[in-house]
PDB file of N, CA and C in Angstrom:
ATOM      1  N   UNK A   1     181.054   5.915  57.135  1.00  0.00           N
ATOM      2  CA  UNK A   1     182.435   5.587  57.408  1.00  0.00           C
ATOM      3  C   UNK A   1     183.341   6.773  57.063  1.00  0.00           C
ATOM      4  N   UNK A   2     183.592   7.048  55.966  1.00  0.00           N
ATOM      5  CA  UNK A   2     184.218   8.299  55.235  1.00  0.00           C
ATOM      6  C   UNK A   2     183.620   8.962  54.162  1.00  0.00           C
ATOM      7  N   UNK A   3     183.705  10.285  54.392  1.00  0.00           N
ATOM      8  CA  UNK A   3     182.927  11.445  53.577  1.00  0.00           C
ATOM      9  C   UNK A   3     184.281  11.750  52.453  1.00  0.00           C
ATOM     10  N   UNK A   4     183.476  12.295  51.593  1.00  0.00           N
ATOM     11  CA  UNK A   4     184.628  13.092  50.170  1.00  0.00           C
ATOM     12  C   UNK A   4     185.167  14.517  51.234  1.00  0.00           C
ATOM     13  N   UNK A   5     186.332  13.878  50.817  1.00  0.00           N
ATOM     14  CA  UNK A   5     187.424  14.984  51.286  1.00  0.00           C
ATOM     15  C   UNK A   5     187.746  15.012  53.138  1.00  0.00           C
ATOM     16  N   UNK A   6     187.378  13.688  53.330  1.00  0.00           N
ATOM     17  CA  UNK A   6     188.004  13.446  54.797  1.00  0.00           C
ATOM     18  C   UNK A   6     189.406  13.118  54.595  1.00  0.00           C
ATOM     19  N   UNK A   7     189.925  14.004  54.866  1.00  0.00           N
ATOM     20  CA  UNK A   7     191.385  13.527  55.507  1.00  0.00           C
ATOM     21  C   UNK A   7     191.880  12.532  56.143  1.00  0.00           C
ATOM     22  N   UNK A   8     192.534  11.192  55.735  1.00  0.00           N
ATOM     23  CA  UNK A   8     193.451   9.991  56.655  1.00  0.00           C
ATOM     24  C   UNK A   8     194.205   9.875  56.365  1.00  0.00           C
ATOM     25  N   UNK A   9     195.316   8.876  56.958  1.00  0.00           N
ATOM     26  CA  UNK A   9     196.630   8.255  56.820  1.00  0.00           C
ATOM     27  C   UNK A   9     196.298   6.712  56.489  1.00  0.00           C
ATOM     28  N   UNK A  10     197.241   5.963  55.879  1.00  0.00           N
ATOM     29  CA  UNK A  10     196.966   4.925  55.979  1.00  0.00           C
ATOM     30  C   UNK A  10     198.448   4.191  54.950  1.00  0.00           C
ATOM     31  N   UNK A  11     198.468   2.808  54.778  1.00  0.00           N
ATOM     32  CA  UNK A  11     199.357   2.207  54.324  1.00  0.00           C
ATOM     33  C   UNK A  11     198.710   1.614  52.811  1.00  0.00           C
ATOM     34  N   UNK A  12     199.588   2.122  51.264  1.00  0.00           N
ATOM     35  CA  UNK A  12     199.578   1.345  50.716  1.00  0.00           C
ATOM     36  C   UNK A  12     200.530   0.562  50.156  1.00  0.00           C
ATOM     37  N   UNK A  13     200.618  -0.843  49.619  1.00  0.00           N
ATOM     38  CA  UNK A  13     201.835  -1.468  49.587  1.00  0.00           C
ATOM     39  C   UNK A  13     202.678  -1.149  50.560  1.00  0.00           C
ATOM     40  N   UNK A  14     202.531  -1.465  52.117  1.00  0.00           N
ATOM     41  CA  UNK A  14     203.445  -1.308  53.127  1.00  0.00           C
ATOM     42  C   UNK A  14     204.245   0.321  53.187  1.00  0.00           C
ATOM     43  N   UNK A  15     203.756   0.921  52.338  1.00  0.00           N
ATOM     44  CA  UNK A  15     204.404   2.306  52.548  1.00  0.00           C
ATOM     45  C   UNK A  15     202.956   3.502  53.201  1.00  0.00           C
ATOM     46  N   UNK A  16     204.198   4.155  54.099  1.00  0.00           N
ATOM     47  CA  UNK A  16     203.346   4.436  55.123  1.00  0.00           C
ATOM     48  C   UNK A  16     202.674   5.853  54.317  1.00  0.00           C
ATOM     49  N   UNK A  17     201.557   6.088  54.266  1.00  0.00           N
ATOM     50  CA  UNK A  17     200.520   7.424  53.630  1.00  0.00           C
ATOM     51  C   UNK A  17     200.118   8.615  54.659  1.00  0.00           C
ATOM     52  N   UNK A  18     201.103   9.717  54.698  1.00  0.00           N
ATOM     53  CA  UNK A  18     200.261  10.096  56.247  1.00  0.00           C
ATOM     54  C   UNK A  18     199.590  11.636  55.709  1.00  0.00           C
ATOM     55  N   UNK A  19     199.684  11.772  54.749  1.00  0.00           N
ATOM     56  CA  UNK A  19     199.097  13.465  53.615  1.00  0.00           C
ATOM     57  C   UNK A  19     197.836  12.526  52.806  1.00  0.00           C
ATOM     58  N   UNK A  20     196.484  12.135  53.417  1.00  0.00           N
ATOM     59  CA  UNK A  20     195.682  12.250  51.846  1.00  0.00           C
ATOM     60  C   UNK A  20     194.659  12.774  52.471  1.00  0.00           C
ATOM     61  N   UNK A  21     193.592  11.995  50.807  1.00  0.00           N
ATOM     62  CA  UNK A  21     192.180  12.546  50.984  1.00  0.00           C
ATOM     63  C   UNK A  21     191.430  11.749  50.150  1.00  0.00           C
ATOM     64  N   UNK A  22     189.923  11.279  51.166  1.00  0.00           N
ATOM     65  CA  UNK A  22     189.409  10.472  50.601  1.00  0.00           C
ATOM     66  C   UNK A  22     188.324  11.747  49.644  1.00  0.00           C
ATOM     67  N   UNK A  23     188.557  10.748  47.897  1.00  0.00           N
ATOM     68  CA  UNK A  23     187.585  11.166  47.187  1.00  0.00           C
ATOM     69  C   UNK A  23     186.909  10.478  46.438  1.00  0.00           C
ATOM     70  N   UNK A  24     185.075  10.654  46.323  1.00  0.00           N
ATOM     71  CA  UNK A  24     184.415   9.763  45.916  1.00  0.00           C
ATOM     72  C   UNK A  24     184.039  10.267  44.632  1.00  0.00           C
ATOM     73  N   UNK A  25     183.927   9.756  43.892  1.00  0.00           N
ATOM     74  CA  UNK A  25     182.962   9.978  42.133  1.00  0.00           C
ATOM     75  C   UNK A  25     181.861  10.245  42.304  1.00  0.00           C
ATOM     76  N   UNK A  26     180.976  10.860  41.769  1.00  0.00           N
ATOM     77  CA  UNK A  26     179.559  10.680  41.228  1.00  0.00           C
ATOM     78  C   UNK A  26     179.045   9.706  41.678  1.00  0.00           C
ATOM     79  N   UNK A  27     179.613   8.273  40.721  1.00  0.00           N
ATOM     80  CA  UNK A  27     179.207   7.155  40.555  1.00  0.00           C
ATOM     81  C   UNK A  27     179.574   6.039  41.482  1.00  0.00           C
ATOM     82  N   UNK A  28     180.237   6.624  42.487  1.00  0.00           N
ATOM     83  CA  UNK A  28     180.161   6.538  44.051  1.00  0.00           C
ATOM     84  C   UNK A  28     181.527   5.426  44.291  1.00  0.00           C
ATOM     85  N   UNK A  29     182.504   5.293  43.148  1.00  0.00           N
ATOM     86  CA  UNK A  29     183.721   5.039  43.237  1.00  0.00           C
ATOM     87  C   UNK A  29     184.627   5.754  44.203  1.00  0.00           C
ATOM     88  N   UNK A  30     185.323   4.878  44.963  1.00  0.00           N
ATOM     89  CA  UNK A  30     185.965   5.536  46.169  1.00  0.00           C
ATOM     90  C   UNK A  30     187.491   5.563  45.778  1.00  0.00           C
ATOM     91  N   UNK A  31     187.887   6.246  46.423  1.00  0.00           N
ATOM     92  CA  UNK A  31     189.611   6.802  45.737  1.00  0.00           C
ATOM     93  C   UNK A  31     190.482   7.026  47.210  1.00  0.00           C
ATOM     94  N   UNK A  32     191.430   7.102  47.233  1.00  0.00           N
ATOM     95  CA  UNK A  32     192.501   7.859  48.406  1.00  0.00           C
ATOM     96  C   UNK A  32     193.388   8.113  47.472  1.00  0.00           C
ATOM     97  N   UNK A  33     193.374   9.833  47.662  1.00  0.00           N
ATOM     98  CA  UNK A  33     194.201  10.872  47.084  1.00  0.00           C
ATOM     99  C   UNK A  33     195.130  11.212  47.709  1.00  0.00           C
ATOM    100  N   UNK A  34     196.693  10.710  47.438  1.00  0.00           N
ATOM    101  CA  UNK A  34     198.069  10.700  47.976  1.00  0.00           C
ATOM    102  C   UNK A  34     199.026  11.278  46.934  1.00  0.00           C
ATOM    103  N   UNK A  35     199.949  11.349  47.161  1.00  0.00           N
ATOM    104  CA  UNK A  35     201.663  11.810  46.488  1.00  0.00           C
ATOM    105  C   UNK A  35     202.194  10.993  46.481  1.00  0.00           C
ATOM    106  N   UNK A  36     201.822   9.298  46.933  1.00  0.00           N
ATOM    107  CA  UNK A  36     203.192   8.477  47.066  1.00  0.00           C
ATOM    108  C   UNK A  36     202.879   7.350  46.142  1.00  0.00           C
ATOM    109  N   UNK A  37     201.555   6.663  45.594  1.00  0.00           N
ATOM    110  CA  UNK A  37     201.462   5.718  44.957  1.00  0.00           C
ATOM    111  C   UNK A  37     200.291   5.861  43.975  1.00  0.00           C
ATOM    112  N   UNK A  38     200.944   5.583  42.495  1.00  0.00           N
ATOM    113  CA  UNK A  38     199.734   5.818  41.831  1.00  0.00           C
ATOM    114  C   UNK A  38     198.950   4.529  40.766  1.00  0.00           C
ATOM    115  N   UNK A  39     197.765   4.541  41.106  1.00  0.00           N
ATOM    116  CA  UNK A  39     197.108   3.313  40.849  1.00  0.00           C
ATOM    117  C   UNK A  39     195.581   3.738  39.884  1.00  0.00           C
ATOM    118  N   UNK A  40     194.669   4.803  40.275  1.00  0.00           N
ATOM    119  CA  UNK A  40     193.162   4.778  39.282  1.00  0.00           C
ATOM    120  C   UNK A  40     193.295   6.033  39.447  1.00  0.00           C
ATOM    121  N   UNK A  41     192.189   6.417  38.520  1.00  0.00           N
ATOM    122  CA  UNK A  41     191.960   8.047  38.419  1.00  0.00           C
ATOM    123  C   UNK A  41     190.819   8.810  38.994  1.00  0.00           C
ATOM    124  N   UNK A  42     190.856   9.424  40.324  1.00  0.00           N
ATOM    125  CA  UNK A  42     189.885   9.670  40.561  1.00  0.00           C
ATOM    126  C   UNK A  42     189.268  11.170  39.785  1.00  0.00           C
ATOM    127  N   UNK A  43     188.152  11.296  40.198  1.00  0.00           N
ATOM    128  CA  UNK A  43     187.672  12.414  39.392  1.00  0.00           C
ATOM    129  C   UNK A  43     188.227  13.976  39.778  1.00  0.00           C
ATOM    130  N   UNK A  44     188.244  13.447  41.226  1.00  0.00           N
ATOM    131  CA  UNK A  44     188.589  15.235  42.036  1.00  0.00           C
ATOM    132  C   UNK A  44     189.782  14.254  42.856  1.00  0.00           C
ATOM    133  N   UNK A  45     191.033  14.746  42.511  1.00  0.00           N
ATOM    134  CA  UNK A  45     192.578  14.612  42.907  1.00  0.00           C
ATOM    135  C   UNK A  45     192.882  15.813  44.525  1.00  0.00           C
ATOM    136  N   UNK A  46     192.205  16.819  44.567  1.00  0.00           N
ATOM    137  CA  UNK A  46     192.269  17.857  45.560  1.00  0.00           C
ATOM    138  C   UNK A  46     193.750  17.952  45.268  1.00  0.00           C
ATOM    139  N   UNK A  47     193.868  18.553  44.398  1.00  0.00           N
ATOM    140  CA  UNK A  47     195.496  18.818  44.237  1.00  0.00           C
ATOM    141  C   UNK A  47     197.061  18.054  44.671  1.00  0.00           C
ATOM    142  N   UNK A  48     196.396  16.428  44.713  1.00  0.00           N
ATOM    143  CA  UNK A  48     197.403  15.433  44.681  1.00  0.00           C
ATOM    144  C   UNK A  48     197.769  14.887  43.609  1.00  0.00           C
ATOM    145  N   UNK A  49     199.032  14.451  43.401  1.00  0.00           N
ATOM    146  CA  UNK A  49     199.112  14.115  42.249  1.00  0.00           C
ATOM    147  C   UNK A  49     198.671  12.795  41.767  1.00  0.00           C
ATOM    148  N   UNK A  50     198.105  11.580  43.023  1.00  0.00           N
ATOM    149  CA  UNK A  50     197.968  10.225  42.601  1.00  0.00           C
ATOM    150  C   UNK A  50     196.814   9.925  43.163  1.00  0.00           C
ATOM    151  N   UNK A  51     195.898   9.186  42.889  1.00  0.00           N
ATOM    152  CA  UNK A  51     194.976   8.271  43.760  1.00  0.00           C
ATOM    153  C   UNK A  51     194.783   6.388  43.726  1.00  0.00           C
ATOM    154  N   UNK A  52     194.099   5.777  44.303  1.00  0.00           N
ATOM    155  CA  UNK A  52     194.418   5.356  45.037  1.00  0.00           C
ATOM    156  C   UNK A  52     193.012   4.128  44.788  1.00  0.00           C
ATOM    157  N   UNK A  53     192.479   3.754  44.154  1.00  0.00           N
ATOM    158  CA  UNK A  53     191.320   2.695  44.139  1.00  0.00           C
ATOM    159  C   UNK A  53     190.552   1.899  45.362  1.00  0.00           C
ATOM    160  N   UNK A  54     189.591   2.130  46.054  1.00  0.00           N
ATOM    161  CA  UNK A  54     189.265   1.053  46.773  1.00  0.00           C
ATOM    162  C   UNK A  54     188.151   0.836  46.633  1.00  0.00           C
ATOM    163  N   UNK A  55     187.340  -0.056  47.376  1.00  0.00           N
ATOM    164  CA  UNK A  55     186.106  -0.692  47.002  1.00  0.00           C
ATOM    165  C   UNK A  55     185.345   0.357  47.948  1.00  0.00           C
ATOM    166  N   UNK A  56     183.848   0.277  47.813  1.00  0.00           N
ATOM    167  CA  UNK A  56     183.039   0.990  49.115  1.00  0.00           C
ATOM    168  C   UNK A  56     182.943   0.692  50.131  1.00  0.00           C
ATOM    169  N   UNK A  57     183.567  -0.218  50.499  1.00  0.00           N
ATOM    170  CA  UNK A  57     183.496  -0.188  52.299  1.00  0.00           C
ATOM    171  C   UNK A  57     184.930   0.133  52.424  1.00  0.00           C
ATOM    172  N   UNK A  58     185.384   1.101  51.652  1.00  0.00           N
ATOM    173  CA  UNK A  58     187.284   1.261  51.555  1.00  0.00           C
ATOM    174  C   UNK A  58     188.533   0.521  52.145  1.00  0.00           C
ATOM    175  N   UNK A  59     187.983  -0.885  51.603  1.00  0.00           N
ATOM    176  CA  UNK A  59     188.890  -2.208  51.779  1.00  0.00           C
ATOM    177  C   UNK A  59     189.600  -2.321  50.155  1.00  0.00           C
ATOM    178  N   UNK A  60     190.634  -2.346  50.049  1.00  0.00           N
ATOM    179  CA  UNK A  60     191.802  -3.203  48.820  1.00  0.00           C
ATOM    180  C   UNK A  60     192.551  -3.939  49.850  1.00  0.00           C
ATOM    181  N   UNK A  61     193.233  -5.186  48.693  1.00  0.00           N
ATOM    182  CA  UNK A  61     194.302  -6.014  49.087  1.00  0.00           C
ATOM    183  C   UNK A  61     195.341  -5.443  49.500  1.00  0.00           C
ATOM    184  N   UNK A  62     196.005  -4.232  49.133  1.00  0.00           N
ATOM    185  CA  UNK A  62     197.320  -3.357  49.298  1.00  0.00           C
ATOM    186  C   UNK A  62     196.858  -1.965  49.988  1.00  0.00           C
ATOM    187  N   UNK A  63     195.749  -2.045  50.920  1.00  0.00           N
ATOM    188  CA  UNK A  63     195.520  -1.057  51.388  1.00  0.00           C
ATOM    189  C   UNK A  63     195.365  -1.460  53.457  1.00  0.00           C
ATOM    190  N   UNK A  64     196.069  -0.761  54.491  1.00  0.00           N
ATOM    191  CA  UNK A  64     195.738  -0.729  55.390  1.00  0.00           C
ATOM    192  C   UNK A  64     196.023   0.019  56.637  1.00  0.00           C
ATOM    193  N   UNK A  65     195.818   0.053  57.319  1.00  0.00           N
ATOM    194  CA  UNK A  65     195.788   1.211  58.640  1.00  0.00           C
ATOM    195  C   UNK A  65     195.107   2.393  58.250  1.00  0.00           C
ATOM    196  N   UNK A  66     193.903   2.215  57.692  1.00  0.00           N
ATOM    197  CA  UNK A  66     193.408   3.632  56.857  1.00  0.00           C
ATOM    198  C   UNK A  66     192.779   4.338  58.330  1.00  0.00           C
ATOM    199  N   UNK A  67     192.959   5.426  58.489  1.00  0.00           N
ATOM    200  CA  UNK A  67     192.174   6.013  59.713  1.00  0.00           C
ATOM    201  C   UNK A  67     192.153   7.496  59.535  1.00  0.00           C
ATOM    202  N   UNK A  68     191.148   8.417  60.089  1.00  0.00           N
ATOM    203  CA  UNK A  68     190.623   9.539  59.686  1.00  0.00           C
ATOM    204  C   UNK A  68     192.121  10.420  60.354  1.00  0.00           C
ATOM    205  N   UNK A  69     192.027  11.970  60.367  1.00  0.00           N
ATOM    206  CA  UNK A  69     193.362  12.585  60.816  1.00  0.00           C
ATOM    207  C   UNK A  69     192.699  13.670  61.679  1.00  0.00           C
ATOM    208  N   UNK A  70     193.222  13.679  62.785  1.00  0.00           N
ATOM    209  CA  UNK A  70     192.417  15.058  63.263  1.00  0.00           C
ATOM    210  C   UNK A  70     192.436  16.033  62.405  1.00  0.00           C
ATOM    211  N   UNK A  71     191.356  17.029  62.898  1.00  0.00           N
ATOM    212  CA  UNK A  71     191.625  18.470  61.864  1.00  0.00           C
ATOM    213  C   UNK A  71     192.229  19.509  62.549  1.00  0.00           C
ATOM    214  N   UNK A  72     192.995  20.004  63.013  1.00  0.00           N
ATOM    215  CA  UNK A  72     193.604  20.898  63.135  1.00  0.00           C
ATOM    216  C   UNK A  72     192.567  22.186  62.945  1.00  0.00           C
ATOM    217  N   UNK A  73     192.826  23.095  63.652  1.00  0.00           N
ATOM    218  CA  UNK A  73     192.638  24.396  63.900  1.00  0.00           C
ATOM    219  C   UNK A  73     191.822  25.444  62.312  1.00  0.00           C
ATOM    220  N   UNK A  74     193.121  25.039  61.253  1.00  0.00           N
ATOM    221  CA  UNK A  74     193.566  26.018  60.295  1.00  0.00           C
ATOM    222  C   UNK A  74     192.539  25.420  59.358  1.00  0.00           C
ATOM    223  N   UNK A  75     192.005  24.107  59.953  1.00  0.00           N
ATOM    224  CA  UNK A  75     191.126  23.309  58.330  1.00  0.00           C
ATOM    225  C   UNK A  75     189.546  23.813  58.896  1.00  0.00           C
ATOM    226  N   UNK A  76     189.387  24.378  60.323  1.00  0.00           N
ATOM    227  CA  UNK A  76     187.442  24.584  60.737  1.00  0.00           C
ATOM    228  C   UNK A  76     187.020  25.566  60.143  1.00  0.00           C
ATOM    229  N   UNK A  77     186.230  26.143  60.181  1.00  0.00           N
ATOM    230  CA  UNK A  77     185.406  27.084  59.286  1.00  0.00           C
ATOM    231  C   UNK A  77     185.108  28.011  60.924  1.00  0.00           C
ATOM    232  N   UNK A  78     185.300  28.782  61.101  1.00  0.00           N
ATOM    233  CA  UNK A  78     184.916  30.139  61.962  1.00  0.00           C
ATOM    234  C   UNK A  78     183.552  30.501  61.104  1.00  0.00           C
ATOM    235  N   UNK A  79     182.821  30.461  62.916  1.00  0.00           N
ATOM    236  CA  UNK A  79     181.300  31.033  62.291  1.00  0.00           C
ATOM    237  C   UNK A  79     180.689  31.944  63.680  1.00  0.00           C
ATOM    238  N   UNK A  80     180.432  33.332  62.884  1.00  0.00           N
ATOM    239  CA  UNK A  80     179.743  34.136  63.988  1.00  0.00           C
ATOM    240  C   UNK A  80     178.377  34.061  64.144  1.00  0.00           C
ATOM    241  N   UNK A  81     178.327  33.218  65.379  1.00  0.00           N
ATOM    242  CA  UNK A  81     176.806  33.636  65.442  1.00  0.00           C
ATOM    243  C   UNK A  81     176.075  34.474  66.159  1.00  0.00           C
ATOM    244  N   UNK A  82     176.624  35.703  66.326  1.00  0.00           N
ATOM    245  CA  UNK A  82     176.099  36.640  67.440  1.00  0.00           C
ATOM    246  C   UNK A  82     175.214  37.215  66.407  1.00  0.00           C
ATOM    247  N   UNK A  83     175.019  37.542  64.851  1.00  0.00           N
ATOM    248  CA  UNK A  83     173.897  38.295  64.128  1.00  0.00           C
ATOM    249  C   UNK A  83     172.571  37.762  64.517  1.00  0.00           C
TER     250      UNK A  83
END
């Protein structure tokens, strides 16, 4: 469904999330790493200041419209393979 450090948007408590990042623990606790609402601590924040608790199939009660974000250009990795 979602990898550590996929990028989505999504709604928590009806406020709309359109900057995060999903991050998972070790211990395979799932997080959404945002700036707008702060709720558990995930382990790796990726330089947000809040995260975001959800279960593993990344369903909460106050969580919805979660969906991945395109990646843009500036986030791919350039790879030469002419060697």
């Amino acid at each position: 469904m979602f990898n550590h450090g996929d990028k989505v948007t999504c709604k928590i408590a009806r406020r709309e999330i359109t900057d995060a990042k999903i991050s998972i623990n070790n211990d395979g606790k799932c997080f959404i790493c945002q700036n707008e609402k702060d709720g558990a601590i995930a382990d790796n924040l990726f330089s947000y200041r809040y995260s975001w608790g959800v279960s593993k199939d990344f369903t909460n009660m106050f969580l919805s419209d979660l969906k991945p974000t395109r990646t843009s250009g500036k986030d791919l990795i350039k790879l030469d393979l002419r060697n």
